[in-house]
Every structure is written in C-alpha cells, then in structure tokens.
C-alpha atoms as a PDB file:
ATOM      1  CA  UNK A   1       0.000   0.000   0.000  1.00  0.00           C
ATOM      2  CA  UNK A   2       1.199   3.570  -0.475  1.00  0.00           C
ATOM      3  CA  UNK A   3      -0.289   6.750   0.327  1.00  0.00           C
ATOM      4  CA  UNK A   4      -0.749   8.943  -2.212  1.00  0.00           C
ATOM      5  CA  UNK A   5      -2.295  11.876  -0.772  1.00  0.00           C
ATOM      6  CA  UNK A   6      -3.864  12.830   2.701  1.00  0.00           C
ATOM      7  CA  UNK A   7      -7.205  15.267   2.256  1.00  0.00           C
ATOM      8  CA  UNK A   8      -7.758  18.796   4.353  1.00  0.00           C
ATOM      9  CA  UNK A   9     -11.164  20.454   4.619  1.00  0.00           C
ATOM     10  CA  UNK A  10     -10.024  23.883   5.160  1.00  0.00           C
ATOM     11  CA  UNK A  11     -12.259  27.097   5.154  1.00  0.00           C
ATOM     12  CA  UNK A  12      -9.326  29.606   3.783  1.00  0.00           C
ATOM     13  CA  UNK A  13      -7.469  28.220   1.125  1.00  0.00           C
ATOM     14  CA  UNK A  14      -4.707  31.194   0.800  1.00  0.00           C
ATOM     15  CA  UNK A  15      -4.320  30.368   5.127  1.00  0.00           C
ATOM     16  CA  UNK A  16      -3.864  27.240   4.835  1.00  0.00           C
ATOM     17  CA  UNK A  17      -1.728  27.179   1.827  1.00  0.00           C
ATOM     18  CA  UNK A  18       0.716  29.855   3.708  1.00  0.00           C
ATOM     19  CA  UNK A  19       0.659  27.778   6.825  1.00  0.00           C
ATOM     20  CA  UNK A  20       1.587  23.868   5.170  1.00  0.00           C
ATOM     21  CA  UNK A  21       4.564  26.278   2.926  1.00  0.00           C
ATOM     22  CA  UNK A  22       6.066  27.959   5.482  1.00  0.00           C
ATOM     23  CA  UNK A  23       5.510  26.210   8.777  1.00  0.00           C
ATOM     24  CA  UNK A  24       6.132  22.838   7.624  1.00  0.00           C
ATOM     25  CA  UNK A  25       8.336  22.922   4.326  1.00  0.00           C
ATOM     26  CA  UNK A  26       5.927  21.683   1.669  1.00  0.00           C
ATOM     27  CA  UNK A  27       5.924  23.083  -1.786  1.00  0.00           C
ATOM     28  CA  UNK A  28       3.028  24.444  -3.574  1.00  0.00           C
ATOM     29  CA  UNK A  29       2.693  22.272  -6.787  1.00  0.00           C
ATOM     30  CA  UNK A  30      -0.523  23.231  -8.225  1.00  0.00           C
ATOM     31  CA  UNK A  31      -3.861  24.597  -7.981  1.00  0.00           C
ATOM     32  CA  UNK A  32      -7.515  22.750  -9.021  1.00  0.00           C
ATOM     33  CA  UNK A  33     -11.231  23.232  -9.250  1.00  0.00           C
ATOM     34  CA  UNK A  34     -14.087  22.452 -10.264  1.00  0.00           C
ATOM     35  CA  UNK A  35     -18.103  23.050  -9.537  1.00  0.00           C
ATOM     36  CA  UNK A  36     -17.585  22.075  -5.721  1.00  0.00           C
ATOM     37  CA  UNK A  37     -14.357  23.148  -4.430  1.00  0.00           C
ATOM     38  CA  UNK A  38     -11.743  25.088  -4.859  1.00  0.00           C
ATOM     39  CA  UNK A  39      -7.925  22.386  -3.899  1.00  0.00           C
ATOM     40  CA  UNK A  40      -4.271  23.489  -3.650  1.00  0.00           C
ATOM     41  CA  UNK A  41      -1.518  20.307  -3.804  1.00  0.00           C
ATOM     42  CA  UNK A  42       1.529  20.638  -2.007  1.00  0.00           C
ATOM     43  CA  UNK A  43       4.508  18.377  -2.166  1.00  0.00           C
ATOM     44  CA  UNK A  44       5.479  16.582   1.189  1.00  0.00           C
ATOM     45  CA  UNK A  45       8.342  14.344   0.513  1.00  0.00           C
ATOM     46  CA  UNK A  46       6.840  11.264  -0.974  1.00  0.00           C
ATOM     47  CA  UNK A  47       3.344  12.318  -0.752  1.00  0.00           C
ATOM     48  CA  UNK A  48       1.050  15.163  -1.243  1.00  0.00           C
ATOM     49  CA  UNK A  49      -1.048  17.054   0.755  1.00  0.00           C
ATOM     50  CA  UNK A  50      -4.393  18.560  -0.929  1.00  0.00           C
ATOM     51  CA  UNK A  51      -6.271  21.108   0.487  1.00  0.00           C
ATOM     52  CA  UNK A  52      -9.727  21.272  -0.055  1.00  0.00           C
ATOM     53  CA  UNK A  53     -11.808  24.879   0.010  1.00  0.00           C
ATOM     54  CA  UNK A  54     -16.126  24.107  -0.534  1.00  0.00           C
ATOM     55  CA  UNK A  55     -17.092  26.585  -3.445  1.00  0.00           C
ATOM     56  CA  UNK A  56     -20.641  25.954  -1.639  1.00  0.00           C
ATOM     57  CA  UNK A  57     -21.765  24.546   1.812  1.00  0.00           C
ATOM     58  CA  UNK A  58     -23.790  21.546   0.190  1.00  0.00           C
ATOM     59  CA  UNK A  59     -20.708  20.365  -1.489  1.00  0.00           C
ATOM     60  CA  UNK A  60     -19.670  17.354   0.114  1.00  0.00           C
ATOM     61  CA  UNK A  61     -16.679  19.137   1.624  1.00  0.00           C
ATOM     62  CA  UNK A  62     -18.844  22.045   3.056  1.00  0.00           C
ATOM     63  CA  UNK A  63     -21.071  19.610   4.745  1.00  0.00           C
ATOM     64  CA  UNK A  64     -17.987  17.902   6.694  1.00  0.00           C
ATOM     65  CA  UNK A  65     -16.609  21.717   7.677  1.00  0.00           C
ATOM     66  CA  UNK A  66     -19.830  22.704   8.699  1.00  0.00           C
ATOM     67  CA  UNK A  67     -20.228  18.784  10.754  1.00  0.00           C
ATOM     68  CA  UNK A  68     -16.413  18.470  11.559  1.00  0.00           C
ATOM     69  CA  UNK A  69     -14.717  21.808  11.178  1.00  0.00           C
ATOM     70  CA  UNK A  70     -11.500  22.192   9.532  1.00  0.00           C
ATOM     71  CA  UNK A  71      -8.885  19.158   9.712  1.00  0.00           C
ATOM     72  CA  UNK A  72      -8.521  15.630   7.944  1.00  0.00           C
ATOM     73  CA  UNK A  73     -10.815  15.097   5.314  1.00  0.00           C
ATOM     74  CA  UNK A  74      -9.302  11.743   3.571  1.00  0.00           C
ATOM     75  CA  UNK A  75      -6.535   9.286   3.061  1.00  0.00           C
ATOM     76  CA  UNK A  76      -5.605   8.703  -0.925  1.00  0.00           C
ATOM     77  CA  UNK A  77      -4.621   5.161  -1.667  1.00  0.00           C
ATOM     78  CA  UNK A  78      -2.527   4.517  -4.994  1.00  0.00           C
ATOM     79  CA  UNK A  79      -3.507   1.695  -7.063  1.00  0.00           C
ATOM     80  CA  UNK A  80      -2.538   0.471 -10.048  1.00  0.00           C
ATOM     81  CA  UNK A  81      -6.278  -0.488 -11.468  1.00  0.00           C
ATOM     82  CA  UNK A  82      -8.626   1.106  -9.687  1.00  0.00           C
ATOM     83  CA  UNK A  83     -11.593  -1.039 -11.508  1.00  0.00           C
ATOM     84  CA  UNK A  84      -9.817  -4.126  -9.460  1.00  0.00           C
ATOM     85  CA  UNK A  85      -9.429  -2.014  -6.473  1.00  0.00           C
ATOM     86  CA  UNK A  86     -12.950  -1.365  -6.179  1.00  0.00           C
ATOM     87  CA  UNK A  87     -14.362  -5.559  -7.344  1.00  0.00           C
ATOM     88  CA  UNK A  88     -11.462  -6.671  -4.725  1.00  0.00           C
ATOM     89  CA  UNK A  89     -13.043  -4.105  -2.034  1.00  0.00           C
ATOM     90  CA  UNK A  90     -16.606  -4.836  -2.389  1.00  0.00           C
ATOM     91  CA  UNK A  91     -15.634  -8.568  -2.144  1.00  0.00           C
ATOM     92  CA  UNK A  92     -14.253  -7.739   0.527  1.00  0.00           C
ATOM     93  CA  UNK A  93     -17.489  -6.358   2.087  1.00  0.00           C
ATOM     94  CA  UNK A  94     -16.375  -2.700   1.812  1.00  0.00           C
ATOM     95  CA  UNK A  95     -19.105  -0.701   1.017  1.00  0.00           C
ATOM     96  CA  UNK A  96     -18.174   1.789  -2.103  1.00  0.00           C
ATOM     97  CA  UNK A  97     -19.508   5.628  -2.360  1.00  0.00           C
ATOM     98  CA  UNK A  98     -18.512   5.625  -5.997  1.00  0.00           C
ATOM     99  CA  UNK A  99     -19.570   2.439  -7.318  1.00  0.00           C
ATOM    100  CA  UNK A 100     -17.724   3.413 -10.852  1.00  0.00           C
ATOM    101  CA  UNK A 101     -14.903   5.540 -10.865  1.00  0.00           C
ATOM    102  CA  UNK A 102     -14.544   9.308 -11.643  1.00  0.00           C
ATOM    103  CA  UNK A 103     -12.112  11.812 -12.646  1.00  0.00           C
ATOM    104  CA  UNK A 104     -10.521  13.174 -10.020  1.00  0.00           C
ATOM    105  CA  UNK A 105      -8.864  16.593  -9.636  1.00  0.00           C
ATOM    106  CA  UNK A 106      -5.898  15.146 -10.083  1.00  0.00           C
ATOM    107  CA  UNK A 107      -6.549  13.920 -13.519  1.00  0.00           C
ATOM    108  CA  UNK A 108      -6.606  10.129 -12.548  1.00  0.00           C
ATOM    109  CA  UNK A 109      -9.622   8.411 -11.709  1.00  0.00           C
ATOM    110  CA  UNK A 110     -10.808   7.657  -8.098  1.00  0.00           C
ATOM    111  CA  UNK A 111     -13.418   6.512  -6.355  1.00  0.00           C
ATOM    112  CA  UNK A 112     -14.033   6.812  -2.590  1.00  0.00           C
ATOM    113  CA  UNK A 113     -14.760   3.635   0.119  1.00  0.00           C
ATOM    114  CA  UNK A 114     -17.390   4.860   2.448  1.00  0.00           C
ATOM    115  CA  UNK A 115     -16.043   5.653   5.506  1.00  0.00           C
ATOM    116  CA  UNK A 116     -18.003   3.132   8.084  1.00  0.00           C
ATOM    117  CA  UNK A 117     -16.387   0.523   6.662  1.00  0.00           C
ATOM    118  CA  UNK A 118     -12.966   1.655   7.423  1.00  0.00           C
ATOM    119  CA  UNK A 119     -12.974   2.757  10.605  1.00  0.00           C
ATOM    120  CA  UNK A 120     -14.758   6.039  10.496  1.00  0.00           C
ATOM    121  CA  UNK A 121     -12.220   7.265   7.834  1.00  0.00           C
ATOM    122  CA  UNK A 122     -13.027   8.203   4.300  1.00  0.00           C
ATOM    123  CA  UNK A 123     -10.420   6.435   1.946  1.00  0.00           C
ATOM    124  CA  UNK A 124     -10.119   7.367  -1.844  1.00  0.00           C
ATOM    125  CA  UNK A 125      -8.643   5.181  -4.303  1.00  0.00           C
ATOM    126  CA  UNK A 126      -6.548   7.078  -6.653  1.00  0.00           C
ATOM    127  CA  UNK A 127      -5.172   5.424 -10.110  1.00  0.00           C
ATOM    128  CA  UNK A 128      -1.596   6.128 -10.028  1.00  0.00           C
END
C-alpha cells in the first residue's frame, strides 16, 4: 500500500496554503477546481497534501466543515487499477460511495470507500 495523498477540509485556502509552505516545508505544486471546491496540492516528501476549500456549503466538503470543522478530510490510496481495487473491495465487504470511478482533480480516476467501513475514515482510491 502507499499513500498517495492525505485530504484537508479547510475554510481559507490562501491560510492554509501559507501555513503547510512555510511552517512545515511543503511546496506548492498546483492549484484545481471544479463546480464544488476550490484544492491546492503541495509536495510533502513522498506524498502530497491537498487542500480542499467548498465553493458551496452543500458540497460534500462544506457539509464535513460545517459537521467536523476544519482538519482531515481523507486518506488517498494509490492503485494500479482502480476497476480491481474497487471488485477486490466490495468482495471484501467494503461498502463503495462511488460504485464506478470518476475523474478526479488530479486527472486520474478515483473513487471513494465509504467511511463506516474503514474505521470512520473516508479512503479514496486514486489510479496512479
């Protein structure tokens, strides 16, 4: 298993950004949106850390800041076929949120395990 990227909710992008750059090192790679959300990628040594702004407070993302507040919003798993990733998961018994998967911002496609099946955490596939 490797991590690919771990998933902030934050509620100021341009904060947060400033904060993981100059407090802890990482390196601003690039910048993404699209209809919900507003994410910033930053370089942390073998991983990346994306930072996730809701365009809206129904987006998926707003509703966790406005349940959770600000702070972890996923764990990114790499795998190499992500159509195998999700048969070999729902064989498993995992239950899938994206039962197909989608184009993600980072232009690979992902799909996301819901997060009662792994321990209260939400967990995106990402093909990489």
């Amino acid at each position: 298993m490797k991590i690919h990227h771990v998933g902030v909710a934050v509620e100021d992008l341009e904060a947060a950004i400033e904060l993981y750059t100059t407090k802890f090192g990482a390196e601003l790679t690039h910048r993404a949106s699209n209809d919900e959300l507003d994410a910033a990628f930053l370089s942390a040594g073998d991983a990346e850390v994306e930072l996730l702004r809701p365009r809206h407070e129904d987006s998926a993302v707003g509703k966790f800041l406005a349940r959770r507040g600000p702070g972890l919003h996923h764990i990114a798993i790499a795998v190499p076929d992500i159509d195998r990733a999700i048969a070999d998961a729902r064989a498993e018994g995992l239950e899938m949120i994206d039962e197909e998967p989608r184009m993600g911002l980072h232009g690979t496609r992902i799909a996301f395990v819901h997060p009662k099946s792994v321990g209260g955490v939400l967990t995106e596939f990402v093909e990489a």
